[in-house]
N, C-alpha and C. Protein backbone atom coordinates (compact mmCIF):
# COMPACT_ATOMS: atom_id res chain seq x y z
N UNK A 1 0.82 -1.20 0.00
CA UNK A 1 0.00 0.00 0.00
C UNK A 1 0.86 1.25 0.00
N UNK A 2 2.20 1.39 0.46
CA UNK A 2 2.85 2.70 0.82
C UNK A 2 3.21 3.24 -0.20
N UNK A 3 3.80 1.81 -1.34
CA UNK A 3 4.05 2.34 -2.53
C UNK A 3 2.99 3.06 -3.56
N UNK A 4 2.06 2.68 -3.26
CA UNK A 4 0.92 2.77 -3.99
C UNK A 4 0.69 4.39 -3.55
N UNK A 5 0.43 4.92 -2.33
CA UNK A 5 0.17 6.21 -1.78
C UNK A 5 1.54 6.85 -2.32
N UNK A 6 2.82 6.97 -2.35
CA UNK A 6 4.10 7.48 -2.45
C UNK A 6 3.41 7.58 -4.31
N UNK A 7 3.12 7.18 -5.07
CA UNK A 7 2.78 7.42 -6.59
C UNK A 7 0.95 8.46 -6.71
N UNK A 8 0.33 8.00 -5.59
CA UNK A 8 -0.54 8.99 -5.67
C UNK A 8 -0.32 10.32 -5.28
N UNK A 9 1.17 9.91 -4.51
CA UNK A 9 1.60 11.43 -3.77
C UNK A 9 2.19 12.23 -5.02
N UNK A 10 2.93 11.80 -5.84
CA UNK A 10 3.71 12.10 -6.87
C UNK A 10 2.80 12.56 -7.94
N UNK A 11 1.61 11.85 -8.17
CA UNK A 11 0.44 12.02 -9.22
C UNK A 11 -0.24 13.55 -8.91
N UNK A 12 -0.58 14.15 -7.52
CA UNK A 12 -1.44 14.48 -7.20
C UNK A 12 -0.41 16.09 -7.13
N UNK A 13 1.11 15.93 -6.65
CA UNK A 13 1.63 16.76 -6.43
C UNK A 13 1.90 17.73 -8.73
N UNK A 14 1.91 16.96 -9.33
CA UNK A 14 2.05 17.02 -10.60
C UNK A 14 0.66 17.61 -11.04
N UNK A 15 -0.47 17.11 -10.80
CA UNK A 15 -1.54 18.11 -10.55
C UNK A 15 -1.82 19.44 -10.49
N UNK A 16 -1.41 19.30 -8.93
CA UNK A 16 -1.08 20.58 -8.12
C UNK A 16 0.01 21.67 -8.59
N UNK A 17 1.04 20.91 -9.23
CA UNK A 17 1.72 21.89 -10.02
C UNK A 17 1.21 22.71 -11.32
N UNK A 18 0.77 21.75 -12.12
CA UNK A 18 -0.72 21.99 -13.15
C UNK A 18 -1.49 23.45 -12.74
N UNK A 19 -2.39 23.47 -11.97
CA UNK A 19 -2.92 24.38 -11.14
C UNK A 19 -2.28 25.41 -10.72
N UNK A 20 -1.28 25.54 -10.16
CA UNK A 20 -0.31 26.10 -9.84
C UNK A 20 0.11 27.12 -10.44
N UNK A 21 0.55 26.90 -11.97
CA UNK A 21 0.86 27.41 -13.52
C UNK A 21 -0.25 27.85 -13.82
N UNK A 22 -1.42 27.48 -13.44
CA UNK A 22 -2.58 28.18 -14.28
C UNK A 22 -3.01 29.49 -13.45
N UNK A 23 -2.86 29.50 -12.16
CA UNK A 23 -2.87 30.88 -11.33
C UNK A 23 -4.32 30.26 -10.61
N UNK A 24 -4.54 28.91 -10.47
CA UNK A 24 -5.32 28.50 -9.47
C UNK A 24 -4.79 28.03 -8.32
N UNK A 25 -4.16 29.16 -7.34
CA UNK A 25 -3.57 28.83 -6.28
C UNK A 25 -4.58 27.74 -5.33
N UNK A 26 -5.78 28.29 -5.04
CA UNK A 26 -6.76 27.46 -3.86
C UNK A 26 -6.26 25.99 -4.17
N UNK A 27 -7.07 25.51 -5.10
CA UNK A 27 -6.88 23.96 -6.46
C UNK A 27 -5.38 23.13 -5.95
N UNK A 28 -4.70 24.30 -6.10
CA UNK A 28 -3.13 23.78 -5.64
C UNK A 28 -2.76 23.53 -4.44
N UNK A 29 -3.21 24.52 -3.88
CA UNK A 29 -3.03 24.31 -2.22
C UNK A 29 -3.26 22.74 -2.18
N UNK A 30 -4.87 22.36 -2.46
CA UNK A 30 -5.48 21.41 -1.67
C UNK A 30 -5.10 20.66 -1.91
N UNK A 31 -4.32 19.88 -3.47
CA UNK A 31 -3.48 19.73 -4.24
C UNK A 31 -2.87 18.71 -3.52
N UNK A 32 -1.71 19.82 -3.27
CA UNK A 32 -0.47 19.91 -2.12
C UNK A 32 -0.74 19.35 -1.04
N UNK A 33 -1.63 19.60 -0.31
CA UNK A 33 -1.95 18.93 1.19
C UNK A 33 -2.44 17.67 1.03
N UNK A 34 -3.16 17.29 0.18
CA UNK A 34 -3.24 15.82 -0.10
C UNK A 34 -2.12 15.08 -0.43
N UNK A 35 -1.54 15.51 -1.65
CA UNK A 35 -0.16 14.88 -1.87
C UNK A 35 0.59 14.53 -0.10
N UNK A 36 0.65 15.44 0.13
CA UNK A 36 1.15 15.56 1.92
C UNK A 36 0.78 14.35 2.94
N UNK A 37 -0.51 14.55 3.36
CA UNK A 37 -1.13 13.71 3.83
C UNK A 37 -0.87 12.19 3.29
N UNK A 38 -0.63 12.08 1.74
CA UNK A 38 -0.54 10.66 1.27
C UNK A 38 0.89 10.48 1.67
N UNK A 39 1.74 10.85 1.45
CA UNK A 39 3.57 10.87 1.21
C UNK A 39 4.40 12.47 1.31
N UNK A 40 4.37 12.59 3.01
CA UNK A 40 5.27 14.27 2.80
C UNK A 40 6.61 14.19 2.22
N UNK A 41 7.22 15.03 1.33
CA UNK A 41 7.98 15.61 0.66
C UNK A 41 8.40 16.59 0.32
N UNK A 42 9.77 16.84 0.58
CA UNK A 42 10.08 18.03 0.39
C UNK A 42 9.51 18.82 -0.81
N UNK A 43 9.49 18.24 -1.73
CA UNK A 43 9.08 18.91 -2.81
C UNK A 43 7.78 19.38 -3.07
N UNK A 44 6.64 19.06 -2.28
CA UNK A 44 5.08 19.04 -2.11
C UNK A 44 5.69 20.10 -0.90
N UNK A 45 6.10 20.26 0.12
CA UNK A 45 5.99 21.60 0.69
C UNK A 45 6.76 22.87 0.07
N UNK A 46 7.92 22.30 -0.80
CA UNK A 46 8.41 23.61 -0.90
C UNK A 46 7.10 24.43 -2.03
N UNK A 47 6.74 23.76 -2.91
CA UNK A 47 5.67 24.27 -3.76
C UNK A 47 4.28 24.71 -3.28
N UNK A 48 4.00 23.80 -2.11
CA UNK A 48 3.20 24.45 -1.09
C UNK A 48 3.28 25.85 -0.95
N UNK A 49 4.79 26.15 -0.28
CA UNK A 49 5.20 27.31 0.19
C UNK A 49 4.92 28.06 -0.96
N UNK A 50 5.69 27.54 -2.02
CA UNK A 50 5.62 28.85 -3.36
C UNK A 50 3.93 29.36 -3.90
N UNK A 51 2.91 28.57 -2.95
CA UNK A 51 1.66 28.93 -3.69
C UNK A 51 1.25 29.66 -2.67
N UNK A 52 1.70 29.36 -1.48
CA UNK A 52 1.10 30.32 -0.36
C UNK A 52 1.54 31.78 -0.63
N UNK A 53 2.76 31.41 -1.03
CA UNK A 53 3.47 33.15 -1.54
C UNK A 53 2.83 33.56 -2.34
N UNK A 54 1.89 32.96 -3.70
CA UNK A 54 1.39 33.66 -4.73
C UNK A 54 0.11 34.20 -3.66
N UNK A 55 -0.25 33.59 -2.94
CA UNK A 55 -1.72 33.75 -2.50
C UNK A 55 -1.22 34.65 -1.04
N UNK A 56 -0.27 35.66 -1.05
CA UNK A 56 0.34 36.55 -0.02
C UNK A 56 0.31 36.02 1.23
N UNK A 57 0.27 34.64 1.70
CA UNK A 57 1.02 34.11 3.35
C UNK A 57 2.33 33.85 3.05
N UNK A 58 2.89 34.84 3.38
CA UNK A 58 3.80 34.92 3.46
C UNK A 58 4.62 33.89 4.46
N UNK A 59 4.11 33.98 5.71
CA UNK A 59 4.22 32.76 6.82
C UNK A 59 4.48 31.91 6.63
N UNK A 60 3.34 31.61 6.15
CA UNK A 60 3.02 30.16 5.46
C UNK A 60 3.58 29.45 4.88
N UNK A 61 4.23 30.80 3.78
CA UNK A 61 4.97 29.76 2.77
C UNK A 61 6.60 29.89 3.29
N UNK A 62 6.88 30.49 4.40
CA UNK A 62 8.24 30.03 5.09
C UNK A 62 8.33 29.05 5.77
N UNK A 63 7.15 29.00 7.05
CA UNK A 63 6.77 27.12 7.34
C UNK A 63 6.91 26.21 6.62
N UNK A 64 5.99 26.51 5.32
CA UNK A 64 5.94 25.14 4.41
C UNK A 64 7.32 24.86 3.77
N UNK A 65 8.28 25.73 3.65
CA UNK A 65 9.73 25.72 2.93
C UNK A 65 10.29 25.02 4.37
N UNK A 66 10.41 25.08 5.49
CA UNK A 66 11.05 24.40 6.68
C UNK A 66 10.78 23.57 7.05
N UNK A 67 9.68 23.42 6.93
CA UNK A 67 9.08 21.20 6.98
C UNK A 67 9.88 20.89 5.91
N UNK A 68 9.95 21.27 4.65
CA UNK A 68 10.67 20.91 3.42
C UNK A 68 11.79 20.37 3.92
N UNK A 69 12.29 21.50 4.70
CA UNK A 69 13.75 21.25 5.36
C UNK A 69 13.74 20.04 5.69
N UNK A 70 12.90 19.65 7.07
CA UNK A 70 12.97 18.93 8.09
C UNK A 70 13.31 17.31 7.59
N UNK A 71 12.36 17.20 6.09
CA UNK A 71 12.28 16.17 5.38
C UNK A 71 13.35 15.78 4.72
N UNK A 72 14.30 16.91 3.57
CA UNK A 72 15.75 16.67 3.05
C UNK A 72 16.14 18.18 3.06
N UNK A 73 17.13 17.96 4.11
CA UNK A 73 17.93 18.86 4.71
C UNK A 73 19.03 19.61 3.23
N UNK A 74 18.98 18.61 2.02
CA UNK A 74 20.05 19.10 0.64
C UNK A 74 18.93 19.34 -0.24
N UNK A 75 17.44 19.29 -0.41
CA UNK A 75 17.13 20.15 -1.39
C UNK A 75 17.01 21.35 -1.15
N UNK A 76 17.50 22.32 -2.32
CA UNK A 76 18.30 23.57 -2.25
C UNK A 76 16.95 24.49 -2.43
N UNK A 77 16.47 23.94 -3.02
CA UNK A 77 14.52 25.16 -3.75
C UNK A 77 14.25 25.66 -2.35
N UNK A 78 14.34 24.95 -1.41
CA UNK A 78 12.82 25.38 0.15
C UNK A 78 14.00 26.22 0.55
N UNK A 79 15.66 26.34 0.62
CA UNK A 79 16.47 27.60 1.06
C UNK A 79 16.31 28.74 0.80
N UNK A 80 16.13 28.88 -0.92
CA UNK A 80 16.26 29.67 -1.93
C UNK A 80 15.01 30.36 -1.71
N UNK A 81 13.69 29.87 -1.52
CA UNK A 81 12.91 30.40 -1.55
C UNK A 81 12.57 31.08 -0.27
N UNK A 82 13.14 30.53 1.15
CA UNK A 82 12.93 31.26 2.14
C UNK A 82 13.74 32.79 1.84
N UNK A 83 15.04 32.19 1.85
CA UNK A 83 15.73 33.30 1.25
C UNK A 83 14.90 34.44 0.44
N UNK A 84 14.19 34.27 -0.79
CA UNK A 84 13.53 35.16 -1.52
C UNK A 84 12.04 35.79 -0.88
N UNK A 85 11.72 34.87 0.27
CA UNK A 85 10.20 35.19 0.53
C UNK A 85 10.74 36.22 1.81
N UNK A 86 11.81 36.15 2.31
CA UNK A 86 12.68 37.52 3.59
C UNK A 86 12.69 38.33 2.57
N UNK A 87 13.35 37.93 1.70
CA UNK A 87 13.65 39.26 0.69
C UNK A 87 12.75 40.43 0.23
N UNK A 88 11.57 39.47 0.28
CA UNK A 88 10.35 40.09 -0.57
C UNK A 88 9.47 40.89 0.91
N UNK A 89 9.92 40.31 2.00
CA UNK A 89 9.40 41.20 2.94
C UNK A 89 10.27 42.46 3.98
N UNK A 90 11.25 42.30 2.92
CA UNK A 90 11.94 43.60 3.49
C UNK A 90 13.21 43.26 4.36
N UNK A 91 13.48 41.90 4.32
CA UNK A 91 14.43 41.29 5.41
C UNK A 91 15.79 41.13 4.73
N UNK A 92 16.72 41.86 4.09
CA UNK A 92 17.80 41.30 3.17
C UNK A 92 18.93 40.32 4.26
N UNK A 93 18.93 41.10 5.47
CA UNK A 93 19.85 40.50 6.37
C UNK A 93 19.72 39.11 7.00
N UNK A 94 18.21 38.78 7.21
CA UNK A 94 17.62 37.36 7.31
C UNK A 94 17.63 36.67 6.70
N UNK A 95 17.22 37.10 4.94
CA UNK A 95 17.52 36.53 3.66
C UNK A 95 18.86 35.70 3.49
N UNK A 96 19.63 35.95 4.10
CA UNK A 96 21.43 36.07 3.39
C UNK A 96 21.99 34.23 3.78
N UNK A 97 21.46 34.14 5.16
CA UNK A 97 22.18 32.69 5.39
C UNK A 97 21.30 31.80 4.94
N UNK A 98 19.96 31.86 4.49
CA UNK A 98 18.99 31.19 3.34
C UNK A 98 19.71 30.82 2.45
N UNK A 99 19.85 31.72 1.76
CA UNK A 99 20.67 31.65 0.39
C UNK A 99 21.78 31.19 0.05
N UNK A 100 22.92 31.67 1.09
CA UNK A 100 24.11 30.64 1.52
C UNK A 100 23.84 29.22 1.33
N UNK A 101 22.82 29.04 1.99
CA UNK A 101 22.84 27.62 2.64
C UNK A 101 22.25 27.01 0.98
N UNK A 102 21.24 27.53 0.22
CA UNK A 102 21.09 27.03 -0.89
C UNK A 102 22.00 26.44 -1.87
N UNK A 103 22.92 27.54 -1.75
CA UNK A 103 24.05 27.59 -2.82
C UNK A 103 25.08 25.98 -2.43
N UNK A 104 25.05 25.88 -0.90
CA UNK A 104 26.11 25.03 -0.06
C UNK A 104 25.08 23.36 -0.26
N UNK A 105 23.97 23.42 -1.03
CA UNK A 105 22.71 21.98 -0.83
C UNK A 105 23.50 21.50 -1.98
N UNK A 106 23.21 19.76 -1.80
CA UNK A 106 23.54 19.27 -2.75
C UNK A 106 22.33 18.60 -3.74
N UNK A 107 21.23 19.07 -3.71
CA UNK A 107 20.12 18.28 -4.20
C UNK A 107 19.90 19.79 -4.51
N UNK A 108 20.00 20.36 -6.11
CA UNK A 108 19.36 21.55 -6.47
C UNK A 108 19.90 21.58 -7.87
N UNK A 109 19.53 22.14 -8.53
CA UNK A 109 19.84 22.36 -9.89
C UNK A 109 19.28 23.64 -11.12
N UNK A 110 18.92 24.65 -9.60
CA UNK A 110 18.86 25.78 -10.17
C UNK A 110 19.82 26.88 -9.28
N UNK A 111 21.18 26.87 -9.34
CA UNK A 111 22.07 27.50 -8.19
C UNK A 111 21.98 29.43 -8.57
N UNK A 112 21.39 29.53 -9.79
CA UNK A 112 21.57 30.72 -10.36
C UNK A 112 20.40 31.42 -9.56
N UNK A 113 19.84 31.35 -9.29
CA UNK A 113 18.59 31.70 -7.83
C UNK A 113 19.32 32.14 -6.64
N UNK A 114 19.87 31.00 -5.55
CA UNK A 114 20.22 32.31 -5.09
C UNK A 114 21.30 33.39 -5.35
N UNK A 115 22.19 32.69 -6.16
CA UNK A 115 22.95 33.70 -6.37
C UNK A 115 22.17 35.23 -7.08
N UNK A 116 21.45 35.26 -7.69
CA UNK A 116 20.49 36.16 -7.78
C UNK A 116 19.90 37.11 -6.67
N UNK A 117 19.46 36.04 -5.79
CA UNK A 117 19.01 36.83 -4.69
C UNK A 117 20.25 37.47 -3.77
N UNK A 118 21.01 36.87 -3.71
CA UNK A 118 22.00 37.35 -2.53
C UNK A 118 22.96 38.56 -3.59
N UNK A 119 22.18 38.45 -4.91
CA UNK A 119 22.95 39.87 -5.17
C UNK A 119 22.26 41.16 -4.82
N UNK A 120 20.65 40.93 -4.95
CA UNK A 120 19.65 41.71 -4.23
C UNK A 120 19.93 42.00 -2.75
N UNK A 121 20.09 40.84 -2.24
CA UNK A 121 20.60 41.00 -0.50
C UNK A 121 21.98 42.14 -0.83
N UNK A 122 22.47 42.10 -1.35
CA UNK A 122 23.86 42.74 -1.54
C UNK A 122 23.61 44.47 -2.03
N UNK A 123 22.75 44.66 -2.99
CA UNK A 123 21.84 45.78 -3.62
C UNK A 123 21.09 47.06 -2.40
N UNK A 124 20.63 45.85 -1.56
CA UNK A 124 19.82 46.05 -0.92
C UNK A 124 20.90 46.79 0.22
N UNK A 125 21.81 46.15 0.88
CA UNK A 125 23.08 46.84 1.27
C UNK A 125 23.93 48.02 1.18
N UNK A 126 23.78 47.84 -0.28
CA UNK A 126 24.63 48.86 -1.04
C UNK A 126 25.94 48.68 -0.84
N UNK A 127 26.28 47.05 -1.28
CA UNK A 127 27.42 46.48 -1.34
C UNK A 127 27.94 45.88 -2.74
N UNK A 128 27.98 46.63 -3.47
CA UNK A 128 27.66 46.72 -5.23
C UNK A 128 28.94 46.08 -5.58
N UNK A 129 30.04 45.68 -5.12
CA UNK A 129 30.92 44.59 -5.59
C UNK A 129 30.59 43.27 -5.12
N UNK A 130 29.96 42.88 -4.27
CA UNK A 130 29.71 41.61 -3.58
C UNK A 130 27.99 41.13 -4.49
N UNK A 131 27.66 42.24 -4.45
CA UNK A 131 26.28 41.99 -5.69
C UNK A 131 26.51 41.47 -6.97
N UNK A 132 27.22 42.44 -7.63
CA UNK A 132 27.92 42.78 -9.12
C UNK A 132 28.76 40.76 -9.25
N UNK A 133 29.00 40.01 -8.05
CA UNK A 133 29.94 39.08 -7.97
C UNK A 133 28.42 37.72 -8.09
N UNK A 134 27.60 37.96 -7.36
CA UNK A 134 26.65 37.11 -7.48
C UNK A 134 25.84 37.77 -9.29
N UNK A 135 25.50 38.54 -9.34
CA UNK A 135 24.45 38.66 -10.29
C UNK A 135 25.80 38.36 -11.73
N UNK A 136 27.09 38.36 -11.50
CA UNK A 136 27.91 37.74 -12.84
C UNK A 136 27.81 36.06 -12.32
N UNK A 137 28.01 35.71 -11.58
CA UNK A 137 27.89 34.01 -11.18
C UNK A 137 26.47 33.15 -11.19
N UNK A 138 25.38 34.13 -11.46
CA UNK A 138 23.85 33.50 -11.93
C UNK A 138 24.24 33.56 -13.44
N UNK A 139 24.76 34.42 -13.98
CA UNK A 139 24.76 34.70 -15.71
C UNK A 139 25.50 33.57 -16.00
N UNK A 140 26.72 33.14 -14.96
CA UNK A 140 27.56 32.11 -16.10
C UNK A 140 27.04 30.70 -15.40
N UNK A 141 26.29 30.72 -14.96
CA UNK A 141 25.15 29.36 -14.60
C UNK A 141 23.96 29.13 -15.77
N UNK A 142 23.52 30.55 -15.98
CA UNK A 142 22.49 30.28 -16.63
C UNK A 142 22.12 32.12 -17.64
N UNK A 143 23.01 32.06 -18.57
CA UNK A 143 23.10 32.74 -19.44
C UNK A 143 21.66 33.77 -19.95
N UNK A 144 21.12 32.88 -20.39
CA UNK A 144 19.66 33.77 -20.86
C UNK A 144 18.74 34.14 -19.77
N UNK A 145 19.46 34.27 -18.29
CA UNK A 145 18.45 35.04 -17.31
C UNK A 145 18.78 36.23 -17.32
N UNK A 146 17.63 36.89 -17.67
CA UNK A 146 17.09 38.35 -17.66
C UNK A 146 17.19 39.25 -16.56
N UNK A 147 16.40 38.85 -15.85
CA UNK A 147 16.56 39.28 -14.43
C UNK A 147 17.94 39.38 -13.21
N UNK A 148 18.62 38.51 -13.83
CA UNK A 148 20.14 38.87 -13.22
C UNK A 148 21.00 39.78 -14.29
N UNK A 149 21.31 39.52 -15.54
CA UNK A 149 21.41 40.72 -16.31
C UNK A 149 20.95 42.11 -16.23
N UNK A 150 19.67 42.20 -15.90
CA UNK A 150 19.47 43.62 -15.94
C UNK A 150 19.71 44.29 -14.51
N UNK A 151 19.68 43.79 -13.38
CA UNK A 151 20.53 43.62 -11.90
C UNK A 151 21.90 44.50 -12.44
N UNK A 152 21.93 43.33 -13.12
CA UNK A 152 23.73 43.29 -12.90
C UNK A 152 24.58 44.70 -13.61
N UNK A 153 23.56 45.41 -14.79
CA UNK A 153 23.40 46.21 -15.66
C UNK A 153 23.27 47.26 -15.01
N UNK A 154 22.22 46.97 -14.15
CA UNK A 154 21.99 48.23 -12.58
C UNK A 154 23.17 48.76 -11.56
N UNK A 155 23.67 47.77 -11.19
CA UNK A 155 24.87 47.38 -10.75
C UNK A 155 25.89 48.32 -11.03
N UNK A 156 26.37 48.26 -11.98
CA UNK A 156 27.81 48.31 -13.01
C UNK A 156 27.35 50.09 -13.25
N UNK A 157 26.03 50.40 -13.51
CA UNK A 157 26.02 51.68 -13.33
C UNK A 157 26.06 52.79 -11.88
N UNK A 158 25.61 52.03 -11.16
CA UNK A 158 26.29 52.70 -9.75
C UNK A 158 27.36 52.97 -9.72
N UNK A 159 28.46 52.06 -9.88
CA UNK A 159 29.30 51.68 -9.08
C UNK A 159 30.71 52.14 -10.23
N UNK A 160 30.20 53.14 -11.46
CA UNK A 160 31.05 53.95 -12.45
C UNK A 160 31.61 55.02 -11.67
């Protein structure tokens, strides 16, 4: 039977991602908590978290990123995103060992995130060489991001 629930967990969380993308946060939530209830996973809370953020609990979706934790301590998404959800509430200094710690997971495969953010944490400072160092180290991870380019573009004009 466990196996059987661990594939409905997986089915239901793929769903929920579905929903998710379509900007039906509620759908997703419930989604998510079922997936949960069948088989918790880091990956069903960190997306949890990321829907609570669309749907402004902010809280919420830092809890749901730290159960993430609790479950696998190396996926890097539930760091990254705590990291970004401080960020987004005004916290760059709280933000910072989030993001660290993302960069330091070994289960992640989007590292250009936080380095992104911790150039914002850095922005946010007005520490425009230690920024300027993350928002060039998201670009040579992942080239066609926009959003660290034009950062980084921001950046480089201060700091003339």
């Amino acid at each position: 039977m466990d196996g059987e629930n661990v594939q409905a967990a997986w089915d239901l969380l793929k769903e929920a991602y579905q929903y998710q993308a379509g900007g039906d946060y509620d759908m997703a939530a419930e989604l998510y908590r079922r997936s949960l209830d069948l088989h918790p996973t880091a990956e069903a809370y960190t997306f949890l978290g990321w829907t609570y953020y669309r749907q402004g609990k902010m809280d919420e979706a830092v809890a749901a990123c730290k159960k993430a934790i609790q479950i696998d301590p190396e996926f890097g998404n539930a760091y990254n995103d705590i990291g970004a959800y401080l960020l987004e509430k005004g916290d760059p200094e709280a933000a910072r060992p989030w993001l660290e710690r993302a960069l330091q997971s070994r289960r992640y495969d989007a590292y250009h995130y936080p380095h992104y953010h911790l150039g914002r944490v850095y922005v946010a400072q007005e520490l425009y060489g230690r920024a300027r160092f993350h928002f060039e180290q998201a670009l040579k991870l992942c080239p066609g991001y926009t959003a660290a380019r034009e950062a980084l573009e921001a950046v480089r004009r201060k700091i003339q």
